[in-house]
Protein backbone atom coordinates (compact mmCIF):
# COMPACT_ATOMS: atom_id res chain seq x y z
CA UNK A 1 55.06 4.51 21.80
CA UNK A 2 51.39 5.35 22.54
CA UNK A 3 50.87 5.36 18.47
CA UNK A 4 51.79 2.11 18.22
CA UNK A 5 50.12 0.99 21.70
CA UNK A 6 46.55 2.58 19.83
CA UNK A 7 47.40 1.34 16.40
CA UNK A 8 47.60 -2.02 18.21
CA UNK A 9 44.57 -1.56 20.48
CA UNK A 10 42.42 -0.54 16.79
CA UNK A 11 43.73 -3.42 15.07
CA UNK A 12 43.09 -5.79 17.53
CA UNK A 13 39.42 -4.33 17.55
CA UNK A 14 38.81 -4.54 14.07
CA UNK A 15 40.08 -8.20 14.41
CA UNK A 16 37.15 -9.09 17.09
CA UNK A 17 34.66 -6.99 15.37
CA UNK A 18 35.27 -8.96 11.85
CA UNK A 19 35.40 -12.64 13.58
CA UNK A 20 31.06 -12.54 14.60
CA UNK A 21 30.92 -11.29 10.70
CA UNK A 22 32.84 -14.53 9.31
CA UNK A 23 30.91 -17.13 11.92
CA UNK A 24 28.05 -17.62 9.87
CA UNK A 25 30.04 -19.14 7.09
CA UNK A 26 30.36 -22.84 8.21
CA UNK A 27 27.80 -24.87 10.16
CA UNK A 28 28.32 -24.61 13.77
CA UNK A 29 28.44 -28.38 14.56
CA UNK A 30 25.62 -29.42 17.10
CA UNK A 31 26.26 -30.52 20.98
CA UNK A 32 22.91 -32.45 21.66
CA UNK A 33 19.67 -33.81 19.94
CA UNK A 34 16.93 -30.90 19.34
CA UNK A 35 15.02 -30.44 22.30
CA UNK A 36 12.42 -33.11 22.13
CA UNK A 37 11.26 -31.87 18.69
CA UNK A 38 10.50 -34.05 16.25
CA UNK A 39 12.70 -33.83 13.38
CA UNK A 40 14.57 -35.91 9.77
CA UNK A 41 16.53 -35.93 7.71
CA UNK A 42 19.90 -34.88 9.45
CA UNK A 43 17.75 -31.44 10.99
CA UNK A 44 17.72 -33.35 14.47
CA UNK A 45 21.34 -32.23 15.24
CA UNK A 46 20.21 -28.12 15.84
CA UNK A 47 20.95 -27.63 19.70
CA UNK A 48 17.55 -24.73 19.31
CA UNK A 49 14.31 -26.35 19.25
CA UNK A 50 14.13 -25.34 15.70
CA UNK A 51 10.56 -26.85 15.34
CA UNK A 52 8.76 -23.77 14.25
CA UNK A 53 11.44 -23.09 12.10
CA UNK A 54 11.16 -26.73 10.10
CA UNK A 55 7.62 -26.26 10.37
CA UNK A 56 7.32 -23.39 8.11
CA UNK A 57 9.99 -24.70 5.98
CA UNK A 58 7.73 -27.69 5.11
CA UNK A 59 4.99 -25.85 4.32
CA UNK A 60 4.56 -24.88 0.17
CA UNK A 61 6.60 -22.08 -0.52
CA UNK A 62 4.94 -19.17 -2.25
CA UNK A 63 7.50 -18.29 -5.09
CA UNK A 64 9.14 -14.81 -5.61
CA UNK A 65 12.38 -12.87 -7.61
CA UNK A 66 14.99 -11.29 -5.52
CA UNK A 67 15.00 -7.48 -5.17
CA UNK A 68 17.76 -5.56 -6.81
CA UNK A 69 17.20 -2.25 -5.21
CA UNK A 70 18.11 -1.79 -1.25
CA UNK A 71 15.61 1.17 -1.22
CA UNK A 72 13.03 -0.90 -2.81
CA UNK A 73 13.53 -4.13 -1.70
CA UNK A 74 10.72 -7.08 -2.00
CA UNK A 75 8.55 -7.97 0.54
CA UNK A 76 8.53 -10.65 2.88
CA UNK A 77 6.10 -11.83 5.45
CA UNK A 78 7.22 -13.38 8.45
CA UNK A 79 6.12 -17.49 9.53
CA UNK A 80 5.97 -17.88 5.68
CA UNK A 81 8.31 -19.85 3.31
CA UNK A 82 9.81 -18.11 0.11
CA UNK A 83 11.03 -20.28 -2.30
CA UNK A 84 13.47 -17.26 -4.05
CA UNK A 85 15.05 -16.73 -7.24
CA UNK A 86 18.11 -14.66 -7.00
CA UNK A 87 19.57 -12.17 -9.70
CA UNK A 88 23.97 -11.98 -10.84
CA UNK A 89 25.01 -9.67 -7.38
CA UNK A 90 26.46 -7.51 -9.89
CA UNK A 91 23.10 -5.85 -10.85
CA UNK A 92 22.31 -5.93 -7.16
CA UNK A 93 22.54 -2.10 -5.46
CA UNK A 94 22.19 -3.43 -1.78
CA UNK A 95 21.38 -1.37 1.05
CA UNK A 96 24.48 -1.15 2.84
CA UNK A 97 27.65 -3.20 1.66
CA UNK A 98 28.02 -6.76 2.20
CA UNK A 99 29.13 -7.61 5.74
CA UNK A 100 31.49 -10.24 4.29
CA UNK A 101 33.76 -8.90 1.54
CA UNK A 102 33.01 -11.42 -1.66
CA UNK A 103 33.71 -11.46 -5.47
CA UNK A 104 30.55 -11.06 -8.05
CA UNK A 105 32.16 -13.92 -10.46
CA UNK A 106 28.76 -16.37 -10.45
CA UNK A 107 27.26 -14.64 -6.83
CA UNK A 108 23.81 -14.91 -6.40
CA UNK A 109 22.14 -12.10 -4.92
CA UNK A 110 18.71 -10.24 -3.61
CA UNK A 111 17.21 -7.79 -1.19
CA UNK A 112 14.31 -7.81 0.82
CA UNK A 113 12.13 -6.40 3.63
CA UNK A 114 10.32 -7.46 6.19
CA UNK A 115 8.29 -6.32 9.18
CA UNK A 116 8.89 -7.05 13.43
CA UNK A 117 5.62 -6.70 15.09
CA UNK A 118 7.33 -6.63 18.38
CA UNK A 119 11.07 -6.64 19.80
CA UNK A 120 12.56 -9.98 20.27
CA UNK A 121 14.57 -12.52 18.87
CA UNK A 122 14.32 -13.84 15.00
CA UNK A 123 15.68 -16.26 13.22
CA UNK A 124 16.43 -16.33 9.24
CA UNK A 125 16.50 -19.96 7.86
CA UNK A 126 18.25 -20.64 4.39
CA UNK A 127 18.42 -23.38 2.19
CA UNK A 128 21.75 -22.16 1.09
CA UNK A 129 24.88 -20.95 2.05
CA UNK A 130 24.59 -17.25 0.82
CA UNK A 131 25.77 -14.70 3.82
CA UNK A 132 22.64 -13.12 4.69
CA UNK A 133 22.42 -9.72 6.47
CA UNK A 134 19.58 -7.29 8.11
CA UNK A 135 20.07 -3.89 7.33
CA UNK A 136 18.37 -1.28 9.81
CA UNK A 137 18.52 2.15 9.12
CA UNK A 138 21.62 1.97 7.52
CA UNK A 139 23.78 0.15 9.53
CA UNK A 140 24.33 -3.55 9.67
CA UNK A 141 22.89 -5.84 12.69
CA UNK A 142 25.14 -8.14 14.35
CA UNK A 143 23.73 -11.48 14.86
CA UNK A 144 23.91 -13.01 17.97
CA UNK A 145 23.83 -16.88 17.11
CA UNK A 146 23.91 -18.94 13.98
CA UNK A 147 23.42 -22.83 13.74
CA UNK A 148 23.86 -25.14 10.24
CA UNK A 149 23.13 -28.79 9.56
CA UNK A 150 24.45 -29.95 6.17
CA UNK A 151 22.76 -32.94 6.41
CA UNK A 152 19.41 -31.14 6.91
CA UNK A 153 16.95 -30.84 3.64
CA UNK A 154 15.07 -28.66 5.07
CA UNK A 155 17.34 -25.70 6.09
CA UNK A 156 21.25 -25.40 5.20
CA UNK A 157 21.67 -22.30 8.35
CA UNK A 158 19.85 -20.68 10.94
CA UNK A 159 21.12 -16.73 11.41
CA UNK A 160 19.78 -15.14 14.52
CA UNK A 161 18.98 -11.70 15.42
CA UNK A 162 17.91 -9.24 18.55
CA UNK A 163 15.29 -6.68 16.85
CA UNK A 164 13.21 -3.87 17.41
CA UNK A 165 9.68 -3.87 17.44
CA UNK A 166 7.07 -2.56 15.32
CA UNK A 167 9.71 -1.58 12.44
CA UNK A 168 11.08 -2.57 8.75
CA UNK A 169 14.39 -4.38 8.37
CA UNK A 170 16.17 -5.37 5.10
CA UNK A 171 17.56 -8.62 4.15
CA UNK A 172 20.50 -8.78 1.79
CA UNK A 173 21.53 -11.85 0.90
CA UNK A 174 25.25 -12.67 -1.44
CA UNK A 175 28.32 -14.56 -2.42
CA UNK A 176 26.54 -17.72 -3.37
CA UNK A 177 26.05 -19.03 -6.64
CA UNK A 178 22.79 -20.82 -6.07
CA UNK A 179 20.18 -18.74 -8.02
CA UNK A 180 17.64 -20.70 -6.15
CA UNK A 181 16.96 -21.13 -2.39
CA UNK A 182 14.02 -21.17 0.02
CA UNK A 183 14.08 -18.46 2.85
CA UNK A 184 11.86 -18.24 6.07
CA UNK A 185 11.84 -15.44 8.53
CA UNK A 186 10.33 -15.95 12.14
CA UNK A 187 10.54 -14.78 15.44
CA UNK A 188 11.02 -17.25 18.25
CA UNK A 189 8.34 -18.30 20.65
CA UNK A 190 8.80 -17.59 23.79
CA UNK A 191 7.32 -19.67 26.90
């Protein structure tokens, strides 16, 4: 009896630990207008003031080529936009595995890297639907919100994060067949 009471108790865990991992795959719909920020184009449904965010989206992207090497991934600068060309996921060796199980057949991937000056929260805006995920030392980091607007031209999902300060991170993203997509990574202002 107390096998199957802590077979139970581990399967039930690994059922909650997996559901966070499969939330960023729709748009989360959107309870109220966007905080007095001025937004088109079907971006004014985000319940975050996702200002910044839209604001570095609409600035001209400086163009770059997906990494396919987790331990030598590209570059990325934060409050800058990215307009990315992704490589077959097949001849992607990622960091850490996908957090979302996924076929190759058409998938789109890259890796990348970027820098947190301080600890706080940051936000990873796609054009896309690709699951994104930040790699830190191995391990994969849980995100603590996500938001989408389909509608939006701008940005197709918002991922959020808790980070460290003053350390490297690597993006992976995968599983979409877009070979093209514009990326932003910034950290949100805080009053």
């Amino acid at each position: 009896m107390k096998r199957f009471v802590a077979a139970l108790a581990a399967a039930s865990l690994a059922l909650l630990s997996a559901i966070p991992a499969q939330a960023q795959d729709a748009p989360k719909p959107a309870a109220r207008k966007g905080d007095g920020a001025t937004m088109s184009g079907g971006c004014d449904s985000f319940t975050w003031d996702v200002s910044h965010e839209l604001d570095v989206l609409g600035k001209p992207a400086k163009p770059v080529t997906g990494g396919t090497d987790g331990k030598k991934p590209v570059r990325l600068e934060l409050d800058q936009r990215y307009s990315v060309k992704l490589v077959p996921q097949g001849a992607v060796h990622f960091a850490v595995k996908p957090g979302k199980p996924m076929l190759d057949d058409g998938a789109q991937a890259g890796v990348f890297s970027f820098h947190t000056p301080k600890a706080g929260r940051y936000r990873v805006s796609i054009t896309t639907g690709h699951w994104l995920d930040i790699v830190d030392g191995g391990l994969v980091v849980v995100s603590s919100d996500f938001q989408g607007q389909r509608g939006c031209e701008k940005v197709h999902k918002i991922v959020q994060f808790e980070l460290s300060g003053n350390k490297d991170f690597v993006l992976q993203l995968s599983g979409g067949t877009q070979a093209n997509l514009d990326v932003a990574i910034t950290q949100v202002k805080t009053s």
